[in-house]
PDB file of N, CA and C in Angstrom:
ATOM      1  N   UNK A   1     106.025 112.422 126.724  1.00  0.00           N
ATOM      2  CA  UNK A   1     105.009 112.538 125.687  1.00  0.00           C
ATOM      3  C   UNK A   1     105.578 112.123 124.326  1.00  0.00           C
ATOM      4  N   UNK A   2     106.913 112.680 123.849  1.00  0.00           N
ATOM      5  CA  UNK A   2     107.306 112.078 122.553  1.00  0.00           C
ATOM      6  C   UNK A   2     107.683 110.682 122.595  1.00  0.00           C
ATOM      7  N   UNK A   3     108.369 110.350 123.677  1.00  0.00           N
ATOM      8  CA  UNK A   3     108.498 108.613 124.026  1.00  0.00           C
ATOM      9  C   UNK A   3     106.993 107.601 123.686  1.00  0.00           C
ATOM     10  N   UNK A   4     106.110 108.345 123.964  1.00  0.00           N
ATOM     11  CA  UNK A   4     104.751 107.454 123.839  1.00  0.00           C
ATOM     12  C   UNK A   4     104.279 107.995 122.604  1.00  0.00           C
ATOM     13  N   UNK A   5     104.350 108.727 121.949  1.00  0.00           N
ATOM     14  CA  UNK A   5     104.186 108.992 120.403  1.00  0.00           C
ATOM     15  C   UNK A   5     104.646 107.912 119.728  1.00  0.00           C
ATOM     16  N   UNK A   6     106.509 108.250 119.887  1.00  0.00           N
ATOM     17  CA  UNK A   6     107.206 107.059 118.970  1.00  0.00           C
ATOM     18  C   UNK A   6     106.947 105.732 119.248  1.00  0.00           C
ATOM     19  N   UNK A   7     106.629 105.610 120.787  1.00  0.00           N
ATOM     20  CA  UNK A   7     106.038 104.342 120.661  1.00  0.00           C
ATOM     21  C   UNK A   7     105.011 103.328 119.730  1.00  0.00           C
ATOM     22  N   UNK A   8     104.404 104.291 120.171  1.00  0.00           N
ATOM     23  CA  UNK A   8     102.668 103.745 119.778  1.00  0.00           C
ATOM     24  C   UNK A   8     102.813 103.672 118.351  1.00  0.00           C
ATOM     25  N   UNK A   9     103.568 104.781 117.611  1.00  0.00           N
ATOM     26  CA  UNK A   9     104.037 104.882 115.981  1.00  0.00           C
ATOM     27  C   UNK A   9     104.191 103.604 115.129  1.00  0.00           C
ATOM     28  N   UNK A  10     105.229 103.136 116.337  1.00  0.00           N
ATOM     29  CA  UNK A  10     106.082 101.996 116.155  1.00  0.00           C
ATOM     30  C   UNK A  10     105.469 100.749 116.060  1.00  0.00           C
ATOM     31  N   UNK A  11     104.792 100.618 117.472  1.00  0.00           N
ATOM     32  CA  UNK A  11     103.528  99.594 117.493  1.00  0.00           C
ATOM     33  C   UNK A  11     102.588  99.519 116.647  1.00  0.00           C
ATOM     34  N   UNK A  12     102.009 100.643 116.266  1.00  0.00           N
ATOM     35  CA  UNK A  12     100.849 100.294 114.743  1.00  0.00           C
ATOM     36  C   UNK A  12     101.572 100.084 113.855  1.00  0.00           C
ATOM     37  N   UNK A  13     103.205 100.735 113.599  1.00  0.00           N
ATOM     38  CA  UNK A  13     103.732  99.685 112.457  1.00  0.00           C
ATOM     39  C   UNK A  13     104.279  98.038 112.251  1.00  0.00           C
ATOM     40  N   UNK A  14     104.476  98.143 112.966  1.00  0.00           N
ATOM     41  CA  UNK A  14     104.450  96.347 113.579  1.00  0.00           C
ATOM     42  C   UNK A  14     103.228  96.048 113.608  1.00  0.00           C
ATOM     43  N   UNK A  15     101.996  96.005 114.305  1.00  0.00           N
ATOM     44  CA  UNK A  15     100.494  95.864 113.888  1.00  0.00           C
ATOM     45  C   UNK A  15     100.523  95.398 112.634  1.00  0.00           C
ATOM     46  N   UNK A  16     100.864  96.618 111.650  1.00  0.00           N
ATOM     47  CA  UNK A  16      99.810  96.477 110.179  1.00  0.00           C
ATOM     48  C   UNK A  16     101.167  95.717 109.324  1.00  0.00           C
ATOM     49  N   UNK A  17     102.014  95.833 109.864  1.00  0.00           N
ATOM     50  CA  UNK A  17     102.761  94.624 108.455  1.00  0.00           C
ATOM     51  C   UNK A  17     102.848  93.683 108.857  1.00  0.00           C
ATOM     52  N   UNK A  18     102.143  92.891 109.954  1.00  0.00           N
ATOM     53  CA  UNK A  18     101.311  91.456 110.509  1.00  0.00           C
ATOM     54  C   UNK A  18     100.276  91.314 108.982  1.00  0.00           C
ATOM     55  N   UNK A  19      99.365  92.376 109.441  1.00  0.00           N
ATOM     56  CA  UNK A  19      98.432  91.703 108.248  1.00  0.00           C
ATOM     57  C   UNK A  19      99.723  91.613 106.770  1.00  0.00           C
ATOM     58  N   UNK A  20      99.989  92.272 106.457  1.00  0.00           N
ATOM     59  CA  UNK A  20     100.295  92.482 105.084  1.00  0.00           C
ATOM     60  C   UNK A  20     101.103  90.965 104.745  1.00  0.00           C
ATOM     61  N   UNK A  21     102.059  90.200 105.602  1.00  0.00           N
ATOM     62  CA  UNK A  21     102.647  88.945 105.524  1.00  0.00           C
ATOM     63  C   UNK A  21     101.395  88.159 105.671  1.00  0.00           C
ATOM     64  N   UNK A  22     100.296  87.624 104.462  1.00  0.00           N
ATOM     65  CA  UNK A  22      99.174  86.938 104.462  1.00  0.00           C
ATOM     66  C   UNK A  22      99.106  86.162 103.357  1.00  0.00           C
ATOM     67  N   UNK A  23     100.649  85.488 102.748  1.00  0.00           N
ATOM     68  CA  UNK A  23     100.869  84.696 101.972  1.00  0.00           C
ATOM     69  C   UNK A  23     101.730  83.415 101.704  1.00  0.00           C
ATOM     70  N   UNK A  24     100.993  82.579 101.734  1.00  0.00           N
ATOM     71  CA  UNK A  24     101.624  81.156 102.031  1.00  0.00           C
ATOM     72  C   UNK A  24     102.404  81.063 100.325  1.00  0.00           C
ATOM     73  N   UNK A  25     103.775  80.557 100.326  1.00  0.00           N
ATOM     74  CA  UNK A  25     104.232  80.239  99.547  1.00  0.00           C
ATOM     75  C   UNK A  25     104.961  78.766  99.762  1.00  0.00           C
ATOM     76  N   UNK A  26     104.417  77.649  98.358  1.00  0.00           N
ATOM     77  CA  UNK A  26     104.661  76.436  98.412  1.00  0.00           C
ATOM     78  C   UNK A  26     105.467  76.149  96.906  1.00  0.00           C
ATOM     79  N   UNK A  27     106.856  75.246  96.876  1.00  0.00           N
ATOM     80  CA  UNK A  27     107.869  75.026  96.150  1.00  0.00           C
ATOM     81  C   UNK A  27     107.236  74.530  95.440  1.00  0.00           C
ATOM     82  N   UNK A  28     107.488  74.352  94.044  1.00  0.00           N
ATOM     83  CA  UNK A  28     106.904  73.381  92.799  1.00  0.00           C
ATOM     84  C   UNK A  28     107.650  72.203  92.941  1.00  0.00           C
ATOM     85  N   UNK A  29     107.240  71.339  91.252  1.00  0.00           N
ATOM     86  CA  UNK A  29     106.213  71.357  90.754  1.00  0.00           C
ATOM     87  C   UNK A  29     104.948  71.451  91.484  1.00  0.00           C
ATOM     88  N   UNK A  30     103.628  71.880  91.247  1.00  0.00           N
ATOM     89  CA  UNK A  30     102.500  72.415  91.481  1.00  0.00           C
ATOM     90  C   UNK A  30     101.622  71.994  90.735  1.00  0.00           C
ATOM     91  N   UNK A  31     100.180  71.237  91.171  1.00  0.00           N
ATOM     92  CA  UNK A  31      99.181  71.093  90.252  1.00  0.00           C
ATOM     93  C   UNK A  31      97.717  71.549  90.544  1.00  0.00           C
ATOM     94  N   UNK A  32      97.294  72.090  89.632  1.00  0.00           N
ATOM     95  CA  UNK A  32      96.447  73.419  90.419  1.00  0.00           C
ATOM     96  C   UNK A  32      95.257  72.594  89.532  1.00  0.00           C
ATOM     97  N   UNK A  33      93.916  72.109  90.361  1.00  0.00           N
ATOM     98  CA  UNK A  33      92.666  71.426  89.759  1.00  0.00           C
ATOM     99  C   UNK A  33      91.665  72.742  89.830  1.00  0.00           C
ATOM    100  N   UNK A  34      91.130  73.052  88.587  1.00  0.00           N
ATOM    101  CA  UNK A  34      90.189  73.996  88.269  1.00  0.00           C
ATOM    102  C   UNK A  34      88.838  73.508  88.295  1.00  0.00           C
ATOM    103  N   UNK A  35      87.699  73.922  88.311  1.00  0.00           N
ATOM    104  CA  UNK A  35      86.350  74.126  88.628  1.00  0.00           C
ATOM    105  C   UNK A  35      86.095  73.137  87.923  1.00  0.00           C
ATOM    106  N   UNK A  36      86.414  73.351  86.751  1.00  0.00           N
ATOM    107  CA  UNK A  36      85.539  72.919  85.314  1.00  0.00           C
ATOM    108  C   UNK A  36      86.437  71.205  84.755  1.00  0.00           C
ATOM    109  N   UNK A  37      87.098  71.022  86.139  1.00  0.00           N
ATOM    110  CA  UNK A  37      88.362  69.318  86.108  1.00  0.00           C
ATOM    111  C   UNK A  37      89.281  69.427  85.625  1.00  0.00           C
ATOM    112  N   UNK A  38      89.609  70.901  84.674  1.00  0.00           N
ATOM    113  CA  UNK A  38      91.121  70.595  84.040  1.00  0.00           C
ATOM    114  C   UNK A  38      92.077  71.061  85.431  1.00  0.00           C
ATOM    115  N   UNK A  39      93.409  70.791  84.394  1.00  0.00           N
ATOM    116  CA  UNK A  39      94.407  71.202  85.559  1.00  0.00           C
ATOM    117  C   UNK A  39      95.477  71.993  84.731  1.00  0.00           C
ATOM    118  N   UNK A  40      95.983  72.270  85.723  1.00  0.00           N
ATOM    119  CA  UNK A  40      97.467  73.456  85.661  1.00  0.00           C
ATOM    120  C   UNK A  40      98.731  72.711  86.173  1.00  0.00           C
ATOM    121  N   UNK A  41      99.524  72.752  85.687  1.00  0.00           N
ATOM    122  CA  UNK A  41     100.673  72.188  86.275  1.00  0.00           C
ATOM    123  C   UNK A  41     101.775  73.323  85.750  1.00  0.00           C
ATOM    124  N   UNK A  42     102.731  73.556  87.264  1.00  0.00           N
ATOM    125  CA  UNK A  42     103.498  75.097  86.991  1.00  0.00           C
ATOM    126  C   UNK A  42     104.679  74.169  87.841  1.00  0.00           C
ATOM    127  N   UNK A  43     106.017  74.459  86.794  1.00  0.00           N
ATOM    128  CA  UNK A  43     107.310  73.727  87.779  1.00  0.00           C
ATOM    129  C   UNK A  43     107.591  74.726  88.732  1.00  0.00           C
ATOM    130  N   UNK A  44     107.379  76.016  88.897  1.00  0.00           N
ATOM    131  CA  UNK A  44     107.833  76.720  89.589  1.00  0.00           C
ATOM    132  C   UNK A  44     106.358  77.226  91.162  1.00  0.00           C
ATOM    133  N   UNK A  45     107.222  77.496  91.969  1.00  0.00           N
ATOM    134  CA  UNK A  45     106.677  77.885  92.794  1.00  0.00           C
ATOM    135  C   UNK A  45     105.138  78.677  92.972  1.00  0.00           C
ATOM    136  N   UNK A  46     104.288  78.550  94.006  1.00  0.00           N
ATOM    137  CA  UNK A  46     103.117  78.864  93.806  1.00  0.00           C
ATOM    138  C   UNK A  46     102.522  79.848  95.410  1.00  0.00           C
ATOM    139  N   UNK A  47     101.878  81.023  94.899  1.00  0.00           N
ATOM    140  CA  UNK A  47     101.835  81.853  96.278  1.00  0.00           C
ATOM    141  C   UNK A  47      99.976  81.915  96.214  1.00  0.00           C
ATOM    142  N   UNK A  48      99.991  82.027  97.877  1.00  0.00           N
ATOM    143  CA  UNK A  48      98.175  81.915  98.133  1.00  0.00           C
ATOM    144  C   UNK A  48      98.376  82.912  99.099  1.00  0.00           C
ATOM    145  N   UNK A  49      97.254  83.729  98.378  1.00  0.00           N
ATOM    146  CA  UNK A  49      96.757  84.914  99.267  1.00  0.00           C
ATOM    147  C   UNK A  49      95.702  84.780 100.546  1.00  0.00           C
ATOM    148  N   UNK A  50      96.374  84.597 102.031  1.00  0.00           N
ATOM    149  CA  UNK A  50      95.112  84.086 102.887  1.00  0.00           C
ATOM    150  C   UNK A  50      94.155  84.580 102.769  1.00  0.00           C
ATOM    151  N   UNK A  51      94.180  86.124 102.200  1.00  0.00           N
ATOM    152  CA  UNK A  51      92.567  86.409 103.141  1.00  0.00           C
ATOM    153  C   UNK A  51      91.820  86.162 101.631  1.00  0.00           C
ATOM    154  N   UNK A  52      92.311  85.935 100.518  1.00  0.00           N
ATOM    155  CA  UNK A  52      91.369  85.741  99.391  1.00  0.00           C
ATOM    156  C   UNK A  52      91.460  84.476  99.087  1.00  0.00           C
ATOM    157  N   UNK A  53      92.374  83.548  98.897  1.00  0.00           N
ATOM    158  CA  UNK A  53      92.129  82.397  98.523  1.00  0.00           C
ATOM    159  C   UNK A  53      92.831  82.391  96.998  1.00  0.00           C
ATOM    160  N   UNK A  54      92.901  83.660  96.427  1.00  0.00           N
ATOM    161  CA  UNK A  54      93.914  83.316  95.191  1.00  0.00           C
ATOM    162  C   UNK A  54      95.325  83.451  95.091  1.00  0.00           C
ATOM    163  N   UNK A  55      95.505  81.945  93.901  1.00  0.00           N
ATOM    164  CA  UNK A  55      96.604  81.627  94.070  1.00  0.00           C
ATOM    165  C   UNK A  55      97.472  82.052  92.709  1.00  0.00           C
ATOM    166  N   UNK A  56      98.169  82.267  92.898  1.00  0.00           N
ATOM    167  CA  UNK A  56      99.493  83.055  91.965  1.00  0.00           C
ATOM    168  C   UNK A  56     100.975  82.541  91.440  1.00  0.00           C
ATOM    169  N   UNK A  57     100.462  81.988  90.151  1.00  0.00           N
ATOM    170  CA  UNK A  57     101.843  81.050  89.617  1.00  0.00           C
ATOM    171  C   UNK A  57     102.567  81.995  88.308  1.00  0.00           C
ATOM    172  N   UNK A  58     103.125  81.014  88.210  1.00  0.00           N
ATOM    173  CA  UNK A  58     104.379  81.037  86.810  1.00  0.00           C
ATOM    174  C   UNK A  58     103.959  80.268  85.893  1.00  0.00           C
ATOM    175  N   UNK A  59     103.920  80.129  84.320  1.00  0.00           N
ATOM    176  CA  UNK A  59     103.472  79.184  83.357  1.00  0.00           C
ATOM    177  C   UNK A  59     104.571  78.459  83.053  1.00  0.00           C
ATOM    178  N   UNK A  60     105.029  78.424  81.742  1.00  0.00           N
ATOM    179  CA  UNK A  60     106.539  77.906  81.804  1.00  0.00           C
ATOM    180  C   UNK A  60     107.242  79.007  80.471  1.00  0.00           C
ATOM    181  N   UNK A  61     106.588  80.078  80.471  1.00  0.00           N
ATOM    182  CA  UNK A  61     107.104  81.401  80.065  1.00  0.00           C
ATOM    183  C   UNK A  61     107.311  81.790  81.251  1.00  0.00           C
ATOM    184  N   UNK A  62     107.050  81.751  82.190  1.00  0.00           N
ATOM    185  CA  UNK A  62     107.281  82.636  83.573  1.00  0.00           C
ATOM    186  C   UNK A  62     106.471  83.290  83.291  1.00  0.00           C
ATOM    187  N   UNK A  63     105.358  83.619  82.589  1.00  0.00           N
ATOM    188  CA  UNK A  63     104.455  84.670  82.928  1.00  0.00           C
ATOM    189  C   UNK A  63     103.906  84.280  84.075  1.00  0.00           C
ATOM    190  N   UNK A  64     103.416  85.658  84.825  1.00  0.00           N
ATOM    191  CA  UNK A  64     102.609  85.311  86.003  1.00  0.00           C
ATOM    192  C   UNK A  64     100.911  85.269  85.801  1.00  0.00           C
ATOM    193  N   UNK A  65     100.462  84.354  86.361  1.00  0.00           N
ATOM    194  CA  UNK A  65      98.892  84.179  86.227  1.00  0.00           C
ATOM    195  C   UNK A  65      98.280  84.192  87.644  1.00  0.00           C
ATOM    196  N   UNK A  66      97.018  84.684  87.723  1.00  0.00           N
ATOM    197  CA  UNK A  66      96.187  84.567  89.159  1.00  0.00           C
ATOM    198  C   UNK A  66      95.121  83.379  88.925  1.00  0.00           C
ATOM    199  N   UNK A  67      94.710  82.773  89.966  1.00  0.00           N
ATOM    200  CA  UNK A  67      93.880  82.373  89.787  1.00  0.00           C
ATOM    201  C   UNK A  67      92.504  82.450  91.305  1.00  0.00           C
ATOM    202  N   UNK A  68      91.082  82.968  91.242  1.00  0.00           N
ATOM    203  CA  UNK A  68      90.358  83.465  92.096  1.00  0.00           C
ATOM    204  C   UNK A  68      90.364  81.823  92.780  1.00  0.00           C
ATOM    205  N   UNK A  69      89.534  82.065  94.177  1.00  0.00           N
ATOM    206  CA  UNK A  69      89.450  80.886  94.878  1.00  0.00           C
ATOM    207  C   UNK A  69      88.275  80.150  94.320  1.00  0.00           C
ATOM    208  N   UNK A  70      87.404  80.860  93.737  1.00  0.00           N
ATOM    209  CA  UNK A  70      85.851  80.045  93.212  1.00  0.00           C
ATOM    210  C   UNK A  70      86.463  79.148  91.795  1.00  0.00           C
ATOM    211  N   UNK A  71      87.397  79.626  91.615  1.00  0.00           N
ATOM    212  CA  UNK A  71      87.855  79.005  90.189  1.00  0.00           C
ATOM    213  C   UNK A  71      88.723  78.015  90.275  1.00  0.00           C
ATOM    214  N   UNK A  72      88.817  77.286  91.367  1.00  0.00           N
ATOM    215  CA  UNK A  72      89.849  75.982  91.441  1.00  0.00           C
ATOM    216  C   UNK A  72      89.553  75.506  92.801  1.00  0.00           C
ATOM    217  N   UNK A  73      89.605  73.804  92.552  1.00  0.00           N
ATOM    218  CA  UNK A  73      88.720  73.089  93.661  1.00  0.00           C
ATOM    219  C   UNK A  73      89.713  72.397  94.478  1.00  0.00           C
ATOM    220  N   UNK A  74      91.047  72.620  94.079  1.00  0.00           N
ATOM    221  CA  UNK A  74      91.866  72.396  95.144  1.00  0.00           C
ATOM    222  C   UNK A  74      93.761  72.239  94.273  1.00  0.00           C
ATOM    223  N   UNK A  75      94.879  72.500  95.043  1.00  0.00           N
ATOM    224  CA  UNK A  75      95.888  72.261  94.353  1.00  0.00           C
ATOM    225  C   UNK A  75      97.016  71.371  95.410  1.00  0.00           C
ATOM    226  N   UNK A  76      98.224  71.088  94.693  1.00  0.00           N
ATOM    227  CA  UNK A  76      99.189  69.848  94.992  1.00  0.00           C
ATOM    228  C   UNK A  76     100.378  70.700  94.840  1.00  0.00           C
ATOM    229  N   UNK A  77     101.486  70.154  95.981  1.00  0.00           N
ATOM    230  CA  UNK A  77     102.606  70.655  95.365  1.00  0.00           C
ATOM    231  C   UNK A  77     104.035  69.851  96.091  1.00  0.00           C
ATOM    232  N   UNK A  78     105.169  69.736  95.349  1.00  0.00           N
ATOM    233  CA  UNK A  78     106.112  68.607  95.759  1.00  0.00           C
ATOM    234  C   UNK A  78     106.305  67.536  94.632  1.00  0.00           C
ATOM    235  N   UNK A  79     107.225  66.840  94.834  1.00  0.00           N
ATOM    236  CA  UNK A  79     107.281  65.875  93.975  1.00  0.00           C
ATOM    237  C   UNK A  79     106.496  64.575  94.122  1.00  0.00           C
TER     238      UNK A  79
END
């Protein structure tokens, strides 16, 4: 009975940090095309959240910025 406790424990933790790894990360430079035609360009690396679609850069302060999926019509990345 405790063997199949710790099991199963074990197994839903393996389960749920499947979902939680749901982010594609792609090397810069990066050029991120917004809704409205401008663009973003970030030398540093750029992360996309699968199940939302937003993507998450660096400026060239390194601040970090989000950006939603309705708000950019597609992005580039590589030299």
């Amino acid at each position: 009975m405790r063997f199949s406790f710790l099991f199963l424990f074990f197994l839903l933790g393996f389960v749920s940090c499947e979902k939680i790894i749901d982010v594609q990360r792609f090397d810069g430079p990066c050029t991120i095309e917004l809704v409205d035609g401008s663009t973003i360009t970030t030398e540093y690396s750029i992360e996309i959240l699968e199940s939302t679609g937003t993507i998450t850069y660096r400026d060239s302060d390194r601040k970090l910025w989000s950006i939603k999926a309705d708000e950019y019509v597609s992005y580039s990345c590589g030299n």
